[in-house]
PDB file of N, CA and C in Angstrom:
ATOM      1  N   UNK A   1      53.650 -25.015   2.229  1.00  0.00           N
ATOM      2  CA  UNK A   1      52.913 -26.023   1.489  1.00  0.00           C
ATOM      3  C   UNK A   1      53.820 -27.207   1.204  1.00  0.00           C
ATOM      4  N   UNK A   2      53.325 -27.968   1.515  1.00  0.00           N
ATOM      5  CA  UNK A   2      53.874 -29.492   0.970  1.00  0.00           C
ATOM      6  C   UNK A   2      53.746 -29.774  -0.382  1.00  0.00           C
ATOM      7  N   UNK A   3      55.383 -30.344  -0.536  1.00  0.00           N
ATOM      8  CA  UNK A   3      55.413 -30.976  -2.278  1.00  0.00           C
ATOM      9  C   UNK A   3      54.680 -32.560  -2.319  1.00  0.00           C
ATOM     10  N   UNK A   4      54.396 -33.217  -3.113  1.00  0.00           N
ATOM     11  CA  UNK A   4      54.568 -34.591  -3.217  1.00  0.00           C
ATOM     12  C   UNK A   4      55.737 -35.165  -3.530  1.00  0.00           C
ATOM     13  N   UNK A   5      56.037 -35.843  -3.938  1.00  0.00           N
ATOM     14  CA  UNK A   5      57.244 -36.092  -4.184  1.00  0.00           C
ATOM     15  C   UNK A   5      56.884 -36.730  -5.906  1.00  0.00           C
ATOM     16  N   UNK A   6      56.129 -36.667  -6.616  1.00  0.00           N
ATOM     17  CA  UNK A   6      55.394 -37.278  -7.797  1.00  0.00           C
ATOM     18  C   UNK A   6      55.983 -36.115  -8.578  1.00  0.00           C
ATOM     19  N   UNK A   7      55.662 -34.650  -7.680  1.00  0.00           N
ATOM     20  CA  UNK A   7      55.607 -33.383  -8.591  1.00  0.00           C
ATOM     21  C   UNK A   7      56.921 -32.805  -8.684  1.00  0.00           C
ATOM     22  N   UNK A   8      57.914 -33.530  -8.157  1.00  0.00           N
ATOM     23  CA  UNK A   8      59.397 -33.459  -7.784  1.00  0.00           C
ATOM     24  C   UNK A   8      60.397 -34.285  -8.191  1.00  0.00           C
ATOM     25  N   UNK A   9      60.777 -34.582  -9.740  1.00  0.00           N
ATOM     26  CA  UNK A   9      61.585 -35.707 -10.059  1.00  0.00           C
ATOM     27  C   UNK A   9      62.941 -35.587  -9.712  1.00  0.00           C
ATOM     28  N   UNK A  10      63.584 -34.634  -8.928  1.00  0.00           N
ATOM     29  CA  UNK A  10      65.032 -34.433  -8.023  1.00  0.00           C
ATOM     30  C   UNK A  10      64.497 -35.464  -7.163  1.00  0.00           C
ATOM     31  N   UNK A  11      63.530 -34.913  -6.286  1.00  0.00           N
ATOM     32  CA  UNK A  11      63.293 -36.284  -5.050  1.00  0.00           C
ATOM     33  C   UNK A  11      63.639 -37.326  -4.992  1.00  0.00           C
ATOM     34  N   UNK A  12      62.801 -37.805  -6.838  1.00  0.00           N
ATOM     35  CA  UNK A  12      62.911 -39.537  -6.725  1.00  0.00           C
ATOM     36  C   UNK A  12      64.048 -39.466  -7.242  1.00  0.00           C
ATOM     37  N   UNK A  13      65.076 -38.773  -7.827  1.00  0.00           N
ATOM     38  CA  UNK A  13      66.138 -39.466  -8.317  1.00  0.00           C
ATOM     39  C   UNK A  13      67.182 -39.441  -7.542  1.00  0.00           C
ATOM     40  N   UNK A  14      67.198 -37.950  -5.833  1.00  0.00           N
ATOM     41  CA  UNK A  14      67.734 -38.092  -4.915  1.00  0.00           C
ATOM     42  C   UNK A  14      67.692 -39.831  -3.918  1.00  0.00           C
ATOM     43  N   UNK A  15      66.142 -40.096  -4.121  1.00  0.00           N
ATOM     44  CA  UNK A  15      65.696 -41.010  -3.437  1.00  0.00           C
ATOM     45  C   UNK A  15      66.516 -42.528  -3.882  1.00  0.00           C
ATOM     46  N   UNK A  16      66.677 -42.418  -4.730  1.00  0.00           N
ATOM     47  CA  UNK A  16      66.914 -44.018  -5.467  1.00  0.00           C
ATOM     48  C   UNK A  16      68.560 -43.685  -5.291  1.00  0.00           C
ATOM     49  N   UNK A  17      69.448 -42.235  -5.212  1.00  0.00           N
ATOM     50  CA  UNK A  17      70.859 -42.573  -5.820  1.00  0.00           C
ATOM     51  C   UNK A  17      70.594 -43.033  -4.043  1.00  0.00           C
ATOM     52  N   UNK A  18      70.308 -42.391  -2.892  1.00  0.00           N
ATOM     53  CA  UNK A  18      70.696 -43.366  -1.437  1.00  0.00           C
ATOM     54  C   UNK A  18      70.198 -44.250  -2.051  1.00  0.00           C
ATOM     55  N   UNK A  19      69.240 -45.262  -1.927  1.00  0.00           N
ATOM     56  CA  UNK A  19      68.785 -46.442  -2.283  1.00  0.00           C
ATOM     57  C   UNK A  19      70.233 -47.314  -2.770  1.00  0.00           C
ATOM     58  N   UNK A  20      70.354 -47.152  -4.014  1.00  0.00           N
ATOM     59  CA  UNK A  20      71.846 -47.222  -4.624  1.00  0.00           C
ATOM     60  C   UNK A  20      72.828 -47.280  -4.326  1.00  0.00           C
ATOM     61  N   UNK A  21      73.302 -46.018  -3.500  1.00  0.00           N
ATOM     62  CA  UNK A  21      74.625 -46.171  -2.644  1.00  0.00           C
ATOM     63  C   UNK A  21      74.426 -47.303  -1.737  1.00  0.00           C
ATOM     64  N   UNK A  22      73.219 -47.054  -1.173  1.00  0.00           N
ATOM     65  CA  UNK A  22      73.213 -47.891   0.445  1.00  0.00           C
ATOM     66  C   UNK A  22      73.329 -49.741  -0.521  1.00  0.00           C
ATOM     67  N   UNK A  23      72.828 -49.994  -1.285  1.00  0.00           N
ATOM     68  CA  UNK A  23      72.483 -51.471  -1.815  1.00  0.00           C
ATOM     69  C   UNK A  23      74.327 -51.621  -2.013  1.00  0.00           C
ATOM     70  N   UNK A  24      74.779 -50.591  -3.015  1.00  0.00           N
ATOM     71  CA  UNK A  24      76.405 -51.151  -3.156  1.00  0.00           C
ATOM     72  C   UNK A  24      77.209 -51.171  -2.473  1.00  0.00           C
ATOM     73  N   UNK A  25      76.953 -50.424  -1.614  1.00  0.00           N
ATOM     74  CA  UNK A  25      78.085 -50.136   0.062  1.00  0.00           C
ATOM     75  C   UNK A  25      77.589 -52.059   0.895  1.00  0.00           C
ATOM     76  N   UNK A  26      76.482 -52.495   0.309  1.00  0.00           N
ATOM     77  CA  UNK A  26      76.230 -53.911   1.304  1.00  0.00           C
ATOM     78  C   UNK A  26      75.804 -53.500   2.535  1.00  0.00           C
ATOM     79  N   UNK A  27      75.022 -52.397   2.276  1.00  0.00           N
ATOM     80  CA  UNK A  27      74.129 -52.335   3.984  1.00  0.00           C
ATOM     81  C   UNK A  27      73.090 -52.839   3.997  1.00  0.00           C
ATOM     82  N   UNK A  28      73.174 -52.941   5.429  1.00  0.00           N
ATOM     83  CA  UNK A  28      71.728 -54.323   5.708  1.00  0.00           C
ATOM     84  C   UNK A  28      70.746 -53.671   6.502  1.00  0.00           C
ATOM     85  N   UNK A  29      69.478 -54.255   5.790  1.00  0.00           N
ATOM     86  CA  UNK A  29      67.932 -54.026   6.126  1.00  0.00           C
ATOM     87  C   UNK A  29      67.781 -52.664   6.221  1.00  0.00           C
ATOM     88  N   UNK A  30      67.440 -52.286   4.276  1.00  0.00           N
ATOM     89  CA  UNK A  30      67.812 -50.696   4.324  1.00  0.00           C
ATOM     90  C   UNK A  30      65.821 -50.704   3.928  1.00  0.00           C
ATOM     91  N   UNK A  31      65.758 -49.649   4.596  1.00  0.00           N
ATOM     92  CA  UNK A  31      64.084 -49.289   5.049  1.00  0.00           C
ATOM     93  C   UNK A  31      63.892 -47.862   4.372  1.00  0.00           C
ATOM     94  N   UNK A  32      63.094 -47.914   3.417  1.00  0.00           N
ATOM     95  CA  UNK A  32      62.518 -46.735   2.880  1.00  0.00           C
ATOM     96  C   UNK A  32      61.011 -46.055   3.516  1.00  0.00           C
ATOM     97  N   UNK A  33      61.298 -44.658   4.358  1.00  0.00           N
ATOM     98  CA  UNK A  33      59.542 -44.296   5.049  1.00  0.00           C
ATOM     99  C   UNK A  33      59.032 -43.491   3.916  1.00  0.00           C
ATOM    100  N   UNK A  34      58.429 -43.600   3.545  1.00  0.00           N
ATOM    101  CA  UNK A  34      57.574 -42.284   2.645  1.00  0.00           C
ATOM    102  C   UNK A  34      57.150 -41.274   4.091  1.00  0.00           C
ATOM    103  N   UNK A  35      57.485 -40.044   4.002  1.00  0.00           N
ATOM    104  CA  UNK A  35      56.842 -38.829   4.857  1.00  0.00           C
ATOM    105  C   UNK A  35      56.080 -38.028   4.006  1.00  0.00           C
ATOM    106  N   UNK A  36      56.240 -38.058   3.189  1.00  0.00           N
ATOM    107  CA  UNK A  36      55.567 -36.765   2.328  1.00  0.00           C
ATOM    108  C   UNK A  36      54.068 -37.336   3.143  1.00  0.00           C
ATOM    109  N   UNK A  37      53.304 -35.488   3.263  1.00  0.00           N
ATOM    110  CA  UNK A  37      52.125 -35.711   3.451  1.00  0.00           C
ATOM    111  C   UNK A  37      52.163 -36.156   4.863  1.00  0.00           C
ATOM    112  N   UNK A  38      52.919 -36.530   5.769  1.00  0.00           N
ATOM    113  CA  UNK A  38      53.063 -37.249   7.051  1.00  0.00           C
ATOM    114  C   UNK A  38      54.048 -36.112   7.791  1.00  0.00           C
ATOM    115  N   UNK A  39      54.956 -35.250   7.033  1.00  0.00           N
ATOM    116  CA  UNK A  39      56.500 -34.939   8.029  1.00  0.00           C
ATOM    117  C   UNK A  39      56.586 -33.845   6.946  1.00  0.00           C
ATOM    118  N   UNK A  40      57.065 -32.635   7.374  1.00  0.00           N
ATOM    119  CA  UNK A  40      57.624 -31.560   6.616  1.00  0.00           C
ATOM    120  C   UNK A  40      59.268 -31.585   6.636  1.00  0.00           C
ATOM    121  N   UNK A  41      59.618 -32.469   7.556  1.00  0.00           N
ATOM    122  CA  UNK A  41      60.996 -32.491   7.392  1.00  0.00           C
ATOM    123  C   UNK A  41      61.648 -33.260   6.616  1.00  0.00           C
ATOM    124  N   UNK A  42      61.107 -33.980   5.412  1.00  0.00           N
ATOM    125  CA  UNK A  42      61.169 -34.735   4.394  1.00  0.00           C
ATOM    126  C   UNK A  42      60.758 -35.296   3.607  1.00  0.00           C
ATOM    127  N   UNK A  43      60.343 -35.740   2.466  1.00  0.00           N
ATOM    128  CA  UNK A  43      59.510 -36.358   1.629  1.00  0.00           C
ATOM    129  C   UNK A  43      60.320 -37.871   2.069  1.00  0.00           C
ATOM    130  N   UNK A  44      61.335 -38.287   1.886  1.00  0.00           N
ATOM    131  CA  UNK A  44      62.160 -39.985   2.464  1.00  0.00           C
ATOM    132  C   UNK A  44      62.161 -39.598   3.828  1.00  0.00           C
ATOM    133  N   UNK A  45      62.906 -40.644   4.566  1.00  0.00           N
ATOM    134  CA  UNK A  45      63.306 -41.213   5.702  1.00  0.00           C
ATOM    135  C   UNK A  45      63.671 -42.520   4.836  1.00  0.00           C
ATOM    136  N   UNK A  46      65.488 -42.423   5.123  1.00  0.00           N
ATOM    137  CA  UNK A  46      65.721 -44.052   4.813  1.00  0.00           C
ATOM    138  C   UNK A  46      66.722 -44.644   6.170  1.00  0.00           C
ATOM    139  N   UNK A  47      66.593 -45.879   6.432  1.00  0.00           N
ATOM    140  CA  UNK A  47      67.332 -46.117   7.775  1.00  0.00           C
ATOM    141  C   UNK A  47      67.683 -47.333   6.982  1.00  0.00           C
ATOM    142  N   UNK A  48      69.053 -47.672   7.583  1.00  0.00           N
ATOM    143  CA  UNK A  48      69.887 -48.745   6.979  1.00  0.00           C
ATOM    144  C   UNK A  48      71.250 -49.174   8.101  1.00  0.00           C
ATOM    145  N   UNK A  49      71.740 -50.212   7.978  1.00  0.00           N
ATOM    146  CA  UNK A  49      72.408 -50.836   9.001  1.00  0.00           C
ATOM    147  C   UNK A  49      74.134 -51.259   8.349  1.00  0.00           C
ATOM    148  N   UNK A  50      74.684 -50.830   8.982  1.00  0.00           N
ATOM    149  CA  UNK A  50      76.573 -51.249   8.809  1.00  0.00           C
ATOM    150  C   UNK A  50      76.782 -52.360   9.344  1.00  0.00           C
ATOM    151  N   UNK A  51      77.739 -53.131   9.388  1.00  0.00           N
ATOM    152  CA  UNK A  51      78.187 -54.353  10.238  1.00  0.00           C
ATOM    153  C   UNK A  51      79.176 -54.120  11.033  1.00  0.00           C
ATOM    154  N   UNK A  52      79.784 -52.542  11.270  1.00  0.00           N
ATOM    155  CA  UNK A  52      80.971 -51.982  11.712  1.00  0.00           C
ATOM    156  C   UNK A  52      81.009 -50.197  11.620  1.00  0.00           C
ATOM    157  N   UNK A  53      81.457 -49.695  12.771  1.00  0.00           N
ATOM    158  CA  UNK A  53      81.829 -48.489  12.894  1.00  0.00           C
ATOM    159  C   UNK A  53      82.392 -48.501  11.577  1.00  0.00           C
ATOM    160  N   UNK A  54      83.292 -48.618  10.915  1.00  0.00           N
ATOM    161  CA  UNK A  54      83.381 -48.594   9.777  1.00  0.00           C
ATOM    162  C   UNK A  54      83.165 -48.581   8.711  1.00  0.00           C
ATOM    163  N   UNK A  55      82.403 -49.373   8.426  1.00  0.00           N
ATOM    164  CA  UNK A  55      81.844 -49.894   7.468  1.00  0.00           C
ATOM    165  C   UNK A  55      80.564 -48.555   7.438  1.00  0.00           C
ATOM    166  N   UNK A  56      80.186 -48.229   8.449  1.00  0.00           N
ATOM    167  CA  UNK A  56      79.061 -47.167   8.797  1.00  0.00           C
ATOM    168  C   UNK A  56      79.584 -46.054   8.260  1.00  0.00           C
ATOM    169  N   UNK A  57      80.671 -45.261   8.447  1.00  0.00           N
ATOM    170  CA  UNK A  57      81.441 -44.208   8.290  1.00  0.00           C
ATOM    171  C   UNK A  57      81.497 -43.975   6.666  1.00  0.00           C
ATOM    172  N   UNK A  58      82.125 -45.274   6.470  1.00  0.00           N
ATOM    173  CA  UNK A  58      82.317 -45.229   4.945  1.00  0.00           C
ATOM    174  C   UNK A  58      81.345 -45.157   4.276  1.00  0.00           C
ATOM    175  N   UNK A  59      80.023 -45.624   4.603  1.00  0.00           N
ATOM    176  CA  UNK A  59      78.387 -45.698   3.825  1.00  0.00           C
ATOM    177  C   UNK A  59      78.448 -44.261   3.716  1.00  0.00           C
ATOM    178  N   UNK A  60      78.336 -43.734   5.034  1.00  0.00           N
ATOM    179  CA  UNK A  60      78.247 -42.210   4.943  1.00  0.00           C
ATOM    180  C   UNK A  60      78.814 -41.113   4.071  1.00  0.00           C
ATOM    181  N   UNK A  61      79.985 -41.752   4.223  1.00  0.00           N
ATOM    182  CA  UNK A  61      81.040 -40.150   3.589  1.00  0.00           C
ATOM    183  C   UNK A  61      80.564 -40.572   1.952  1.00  0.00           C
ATOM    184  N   UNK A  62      80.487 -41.781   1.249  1.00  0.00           N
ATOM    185  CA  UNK A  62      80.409 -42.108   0.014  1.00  0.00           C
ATOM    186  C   UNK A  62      79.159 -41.502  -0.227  1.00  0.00           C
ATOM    187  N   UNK A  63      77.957 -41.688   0.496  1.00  0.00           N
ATOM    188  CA  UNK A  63      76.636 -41.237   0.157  1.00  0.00           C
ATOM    189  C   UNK A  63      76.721 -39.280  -0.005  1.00  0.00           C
ATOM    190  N   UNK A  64      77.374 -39.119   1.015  1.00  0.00           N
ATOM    191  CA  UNK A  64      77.473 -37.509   0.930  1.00  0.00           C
ATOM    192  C   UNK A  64      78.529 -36.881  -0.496  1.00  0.00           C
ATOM    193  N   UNK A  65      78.792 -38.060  -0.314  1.00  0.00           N
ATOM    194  CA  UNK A  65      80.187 -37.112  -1.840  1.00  0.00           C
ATOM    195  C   UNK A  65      79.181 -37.290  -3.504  1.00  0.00           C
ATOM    196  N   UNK A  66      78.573 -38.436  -3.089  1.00  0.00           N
ATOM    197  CA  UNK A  66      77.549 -38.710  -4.454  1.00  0.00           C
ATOM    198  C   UNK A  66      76.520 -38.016  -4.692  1.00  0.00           C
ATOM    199  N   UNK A  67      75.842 -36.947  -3.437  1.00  0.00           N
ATOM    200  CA  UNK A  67      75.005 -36.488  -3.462  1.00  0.00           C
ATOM    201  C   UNK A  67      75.782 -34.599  -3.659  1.00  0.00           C
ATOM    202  N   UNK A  68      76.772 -34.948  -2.890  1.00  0.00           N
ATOM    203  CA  UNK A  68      77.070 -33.929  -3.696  1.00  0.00           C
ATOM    204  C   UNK A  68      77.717 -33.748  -4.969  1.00  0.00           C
ATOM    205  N   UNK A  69      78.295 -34.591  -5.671  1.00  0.00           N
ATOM    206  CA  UNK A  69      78.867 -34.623  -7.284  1.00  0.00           C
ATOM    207  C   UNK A  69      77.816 -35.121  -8.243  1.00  0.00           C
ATOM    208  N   UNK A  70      76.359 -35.640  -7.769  1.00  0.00           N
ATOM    209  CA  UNK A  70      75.469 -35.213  -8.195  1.00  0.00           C
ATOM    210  C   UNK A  70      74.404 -34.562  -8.551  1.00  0.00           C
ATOM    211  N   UNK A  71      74.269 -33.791  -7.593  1.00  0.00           N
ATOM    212  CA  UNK A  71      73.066 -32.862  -7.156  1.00  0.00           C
ATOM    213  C   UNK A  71      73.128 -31.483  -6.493  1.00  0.00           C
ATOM    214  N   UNK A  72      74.900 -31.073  -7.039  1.00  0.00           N
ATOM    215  CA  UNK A  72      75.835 -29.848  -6.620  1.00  0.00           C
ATOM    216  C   UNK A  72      75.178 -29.073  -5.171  1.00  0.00           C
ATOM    217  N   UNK A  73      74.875 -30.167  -3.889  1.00  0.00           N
ATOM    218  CA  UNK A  73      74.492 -29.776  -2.764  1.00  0.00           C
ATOM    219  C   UNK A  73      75.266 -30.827  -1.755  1.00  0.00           C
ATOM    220  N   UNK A  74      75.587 -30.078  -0.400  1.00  0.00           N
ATOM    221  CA  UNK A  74      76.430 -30.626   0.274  1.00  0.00           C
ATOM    222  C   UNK A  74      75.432 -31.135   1.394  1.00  0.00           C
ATOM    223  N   UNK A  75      75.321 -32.131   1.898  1.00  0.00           N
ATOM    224  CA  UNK A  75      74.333 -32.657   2.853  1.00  0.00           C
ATOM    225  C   UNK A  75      75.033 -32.370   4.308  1.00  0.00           C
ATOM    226  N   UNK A  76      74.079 -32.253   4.945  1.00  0.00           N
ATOM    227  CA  UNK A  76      75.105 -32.099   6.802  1.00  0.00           C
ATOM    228  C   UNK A  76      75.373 -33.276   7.519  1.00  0.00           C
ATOM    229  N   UNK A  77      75.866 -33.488   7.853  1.00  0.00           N
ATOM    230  CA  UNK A  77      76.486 -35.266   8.547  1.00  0.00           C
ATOM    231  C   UNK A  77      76.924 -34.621   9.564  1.00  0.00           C
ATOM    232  N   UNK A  78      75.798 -35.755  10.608  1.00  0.00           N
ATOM    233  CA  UNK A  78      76.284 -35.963  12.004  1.00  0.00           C
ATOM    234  C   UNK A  78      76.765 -37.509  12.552  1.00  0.00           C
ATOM    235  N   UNK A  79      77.306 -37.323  13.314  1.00  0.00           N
ATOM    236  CA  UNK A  79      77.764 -38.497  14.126  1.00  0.00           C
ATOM    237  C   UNK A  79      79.037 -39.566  13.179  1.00  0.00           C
ATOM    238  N   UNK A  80      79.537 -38.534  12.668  1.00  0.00           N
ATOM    239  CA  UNK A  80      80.953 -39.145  12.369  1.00  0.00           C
ATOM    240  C   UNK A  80      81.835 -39.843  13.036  1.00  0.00           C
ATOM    241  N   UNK A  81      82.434 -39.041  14.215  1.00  0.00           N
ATOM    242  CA  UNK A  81      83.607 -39.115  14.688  1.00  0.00           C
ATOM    243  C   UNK A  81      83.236 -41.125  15.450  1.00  0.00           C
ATOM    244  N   UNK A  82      81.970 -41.281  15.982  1.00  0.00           N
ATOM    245  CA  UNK A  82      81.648 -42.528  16.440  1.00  0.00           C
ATOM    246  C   UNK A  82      81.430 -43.440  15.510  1.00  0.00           C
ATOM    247  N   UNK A  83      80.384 -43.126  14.788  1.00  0.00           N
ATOM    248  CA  UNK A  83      79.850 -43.837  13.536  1.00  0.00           C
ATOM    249  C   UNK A  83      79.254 -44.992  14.252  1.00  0.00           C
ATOM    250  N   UNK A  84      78.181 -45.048  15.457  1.00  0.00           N
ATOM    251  CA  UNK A  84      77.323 -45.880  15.519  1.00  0.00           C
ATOM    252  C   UNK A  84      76.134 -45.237  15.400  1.00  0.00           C
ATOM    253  N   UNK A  85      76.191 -43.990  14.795  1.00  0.00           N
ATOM    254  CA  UNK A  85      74.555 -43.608  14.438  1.00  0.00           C
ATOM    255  C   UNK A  85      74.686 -42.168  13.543  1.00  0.00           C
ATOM    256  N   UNK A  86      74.956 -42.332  12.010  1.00  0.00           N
ATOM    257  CA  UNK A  86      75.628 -41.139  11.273  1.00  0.00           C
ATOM    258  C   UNK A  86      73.913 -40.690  10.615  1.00  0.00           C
ATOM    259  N   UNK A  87      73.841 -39.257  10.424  1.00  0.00           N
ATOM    260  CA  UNK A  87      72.715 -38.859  10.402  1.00  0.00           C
ATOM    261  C   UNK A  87      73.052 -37.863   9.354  1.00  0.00           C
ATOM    262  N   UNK A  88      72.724 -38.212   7.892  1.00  0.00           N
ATOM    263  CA  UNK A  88      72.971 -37.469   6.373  1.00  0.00           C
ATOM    264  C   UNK A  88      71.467 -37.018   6.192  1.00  0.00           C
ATOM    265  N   UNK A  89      71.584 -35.661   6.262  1.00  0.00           N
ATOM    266  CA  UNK A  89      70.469 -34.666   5.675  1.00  0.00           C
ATOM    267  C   UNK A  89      70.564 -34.499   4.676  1.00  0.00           C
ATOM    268  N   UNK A  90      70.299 -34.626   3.639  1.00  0.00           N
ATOM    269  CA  UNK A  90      69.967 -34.196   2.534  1.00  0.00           C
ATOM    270  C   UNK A  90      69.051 -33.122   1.558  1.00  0.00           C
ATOM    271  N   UNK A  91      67.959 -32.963   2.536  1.00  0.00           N
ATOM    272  CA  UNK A  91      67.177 -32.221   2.441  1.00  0.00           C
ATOM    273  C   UNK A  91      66.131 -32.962   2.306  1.00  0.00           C
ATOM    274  N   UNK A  92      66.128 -33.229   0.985  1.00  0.00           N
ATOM    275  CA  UNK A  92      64.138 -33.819   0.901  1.00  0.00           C
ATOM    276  C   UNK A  92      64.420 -35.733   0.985  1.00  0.00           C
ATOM    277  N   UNK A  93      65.412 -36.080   1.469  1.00  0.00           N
ATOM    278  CA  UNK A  93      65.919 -37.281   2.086  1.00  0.00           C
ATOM    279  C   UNK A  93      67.187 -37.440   3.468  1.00  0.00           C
ATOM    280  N   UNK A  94      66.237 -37.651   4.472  1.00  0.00           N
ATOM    281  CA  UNK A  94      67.066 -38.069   5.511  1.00  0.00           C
ATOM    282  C   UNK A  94      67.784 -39.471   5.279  1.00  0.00           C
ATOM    283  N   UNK A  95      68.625 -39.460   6.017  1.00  0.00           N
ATOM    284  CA  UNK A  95      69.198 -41.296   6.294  1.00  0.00           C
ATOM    285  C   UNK A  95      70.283 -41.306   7.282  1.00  0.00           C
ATOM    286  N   UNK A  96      69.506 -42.239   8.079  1.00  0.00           N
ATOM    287  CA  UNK A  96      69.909 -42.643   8.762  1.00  0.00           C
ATOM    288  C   UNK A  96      70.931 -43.992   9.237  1.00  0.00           C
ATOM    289  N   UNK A  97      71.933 -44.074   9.531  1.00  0.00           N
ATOM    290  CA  UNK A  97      72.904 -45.572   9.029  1.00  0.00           C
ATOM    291  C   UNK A  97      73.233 -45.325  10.913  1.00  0.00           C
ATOM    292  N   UNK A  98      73.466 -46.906  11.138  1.00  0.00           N
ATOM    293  CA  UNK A  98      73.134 -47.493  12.326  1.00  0.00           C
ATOM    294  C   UNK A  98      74.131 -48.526  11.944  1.00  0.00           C
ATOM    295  N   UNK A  99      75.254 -49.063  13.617  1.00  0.00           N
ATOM    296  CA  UNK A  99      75.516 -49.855  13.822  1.00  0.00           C
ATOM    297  C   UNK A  99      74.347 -50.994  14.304  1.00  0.00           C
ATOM    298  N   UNK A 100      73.674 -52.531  13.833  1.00  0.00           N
ATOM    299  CA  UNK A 100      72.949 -53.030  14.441  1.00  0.00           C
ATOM    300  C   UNK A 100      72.328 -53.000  15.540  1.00  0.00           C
ATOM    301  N   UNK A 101      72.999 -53.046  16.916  1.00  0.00           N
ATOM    302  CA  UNK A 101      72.905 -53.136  18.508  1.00  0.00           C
ATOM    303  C   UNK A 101      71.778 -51.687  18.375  1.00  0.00           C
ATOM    304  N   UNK A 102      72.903 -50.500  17.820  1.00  0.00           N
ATOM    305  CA  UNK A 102      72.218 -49.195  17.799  1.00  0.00           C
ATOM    306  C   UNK A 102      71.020 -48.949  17.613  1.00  0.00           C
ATOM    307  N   UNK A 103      71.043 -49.387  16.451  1.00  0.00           N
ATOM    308  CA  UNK A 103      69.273 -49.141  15.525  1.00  0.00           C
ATOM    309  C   UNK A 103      68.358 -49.882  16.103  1.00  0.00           C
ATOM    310  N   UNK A 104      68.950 -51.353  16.807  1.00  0.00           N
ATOM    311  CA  UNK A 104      67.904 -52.314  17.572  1.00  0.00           C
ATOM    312  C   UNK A 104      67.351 -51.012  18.508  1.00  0.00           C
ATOM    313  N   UNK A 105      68.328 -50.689  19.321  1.00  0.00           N
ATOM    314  CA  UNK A 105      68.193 -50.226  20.992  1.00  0.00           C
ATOM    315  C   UNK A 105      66.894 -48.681  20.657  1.00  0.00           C
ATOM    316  N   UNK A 106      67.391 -47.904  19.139  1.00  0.00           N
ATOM    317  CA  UNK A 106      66.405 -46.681  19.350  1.00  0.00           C
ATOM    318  C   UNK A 106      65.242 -47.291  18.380  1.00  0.00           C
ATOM    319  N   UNK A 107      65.347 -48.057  17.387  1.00  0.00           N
ATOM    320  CA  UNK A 107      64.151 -48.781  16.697  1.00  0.00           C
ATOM    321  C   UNK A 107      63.406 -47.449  15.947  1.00  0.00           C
ATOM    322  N   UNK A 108      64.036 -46.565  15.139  1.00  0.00           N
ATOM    323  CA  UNK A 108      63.412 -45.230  14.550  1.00  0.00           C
ATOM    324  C   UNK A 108      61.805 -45.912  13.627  1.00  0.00           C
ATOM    325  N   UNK A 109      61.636 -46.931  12.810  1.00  0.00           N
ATOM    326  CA  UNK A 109      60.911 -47.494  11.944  1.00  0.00           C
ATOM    327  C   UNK A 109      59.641 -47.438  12.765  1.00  0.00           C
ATOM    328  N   UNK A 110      59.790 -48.324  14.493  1.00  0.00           N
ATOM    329  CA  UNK A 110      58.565 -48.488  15.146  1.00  0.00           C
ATOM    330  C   UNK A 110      58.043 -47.109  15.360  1.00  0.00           C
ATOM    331  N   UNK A 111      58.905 -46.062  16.265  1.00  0.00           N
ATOM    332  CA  UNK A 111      58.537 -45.072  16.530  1.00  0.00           C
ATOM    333  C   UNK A 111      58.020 -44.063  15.217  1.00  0.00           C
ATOM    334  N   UNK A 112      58.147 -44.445  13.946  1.00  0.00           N
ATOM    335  CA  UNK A 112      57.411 -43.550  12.988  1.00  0.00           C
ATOM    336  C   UNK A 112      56.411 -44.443  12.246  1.00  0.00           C
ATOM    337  N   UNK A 113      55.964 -45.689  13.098  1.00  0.00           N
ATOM    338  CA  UNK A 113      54.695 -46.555  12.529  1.00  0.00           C
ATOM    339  C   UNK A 113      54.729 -47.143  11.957  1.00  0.00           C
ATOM    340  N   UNK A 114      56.262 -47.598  11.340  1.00  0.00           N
ATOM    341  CA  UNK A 114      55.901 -48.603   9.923  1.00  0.00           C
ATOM    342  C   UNK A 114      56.622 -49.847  10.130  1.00  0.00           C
ATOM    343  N   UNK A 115      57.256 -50.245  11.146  1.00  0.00           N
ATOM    344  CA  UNK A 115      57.953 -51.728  11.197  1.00  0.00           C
ATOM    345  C   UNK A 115      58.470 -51.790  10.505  1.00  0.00           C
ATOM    346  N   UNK A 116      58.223 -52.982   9.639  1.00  0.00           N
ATOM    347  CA  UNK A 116      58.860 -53.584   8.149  1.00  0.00           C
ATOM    348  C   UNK A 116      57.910 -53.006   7.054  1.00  0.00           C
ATOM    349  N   UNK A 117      57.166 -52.305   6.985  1.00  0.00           N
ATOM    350  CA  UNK A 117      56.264 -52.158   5.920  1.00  0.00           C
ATOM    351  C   UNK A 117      57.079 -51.246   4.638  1.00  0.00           C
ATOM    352  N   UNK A 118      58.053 -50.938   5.490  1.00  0.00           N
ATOM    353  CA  UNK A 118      58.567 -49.868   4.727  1.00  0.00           C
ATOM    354  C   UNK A 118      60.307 -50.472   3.810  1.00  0.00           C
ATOM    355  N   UNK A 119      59.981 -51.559   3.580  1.00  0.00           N
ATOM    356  CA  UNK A 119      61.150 -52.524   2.781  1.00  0.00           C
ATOM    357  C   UNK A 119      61.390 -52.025   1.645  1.00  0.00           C
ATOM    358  N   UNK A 120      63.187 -51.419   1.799  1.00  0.00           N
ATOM    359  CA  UNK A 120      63.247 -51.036  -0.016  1.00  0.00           C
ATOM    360  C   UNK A 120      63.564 -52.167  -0.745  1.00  0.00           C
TER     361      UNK A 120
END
């Protein structure tokens, strides 16, 4: 059975600390999907953009250490070692962080229907 995410105030407060991290780290054109009701593999989907392998890496590892020194759970991170496409599970929030070129070339937003509609 599917939660909402209304009936789940971890969600939204998981939801907003990415939101948060991603706004203070200075990542660009960070996209919030609502899935709940759409995807069992998450109530979020957030996709957001680095200006640098670096700069990507670092979004990442900071988002995973906050989520875990807040929410005493360790998220799984992929695509470190490159960091043009790092992929933080969280559980009831994915996110996704993208070098530009990257995120242009796979475009995750179109392929799950929402373009820009989905502006945090």
């Amino acid at each position: 059975m599917q939660r909402s995410p209304e009936a789940d105030p971890g969600v939204e407060a998981l939801h907003q600390l990415v939101l948060s991290s991603l706004d203070d780290d200075q990542a660009v054109e960070i996209v919030s999907i609502p899935l709940a009701g759409k995807s069992s593999i998450a109530d979020y989907m957030v996709v957001a953009s680095g200006r640098s392998t670096r700069q990507v890496a670092s979004m990442a590892n900071k988002l995973a250490e906050k989520i875990k020194t807040d929410f005493g759970r360790s998220s799984r991170v992929e695509g470190l070692p490159t960091a043009d496409w790092v992929l933080i599970d969280a559980g009831d929030v994915i996110v996704h962080l993208f070098r530009p070129e990257v995120r242009s070339f796979y475009n995750l937003e179109r392929m799950w229907g929402f373009g820009d509609a989905g502006q945090a």
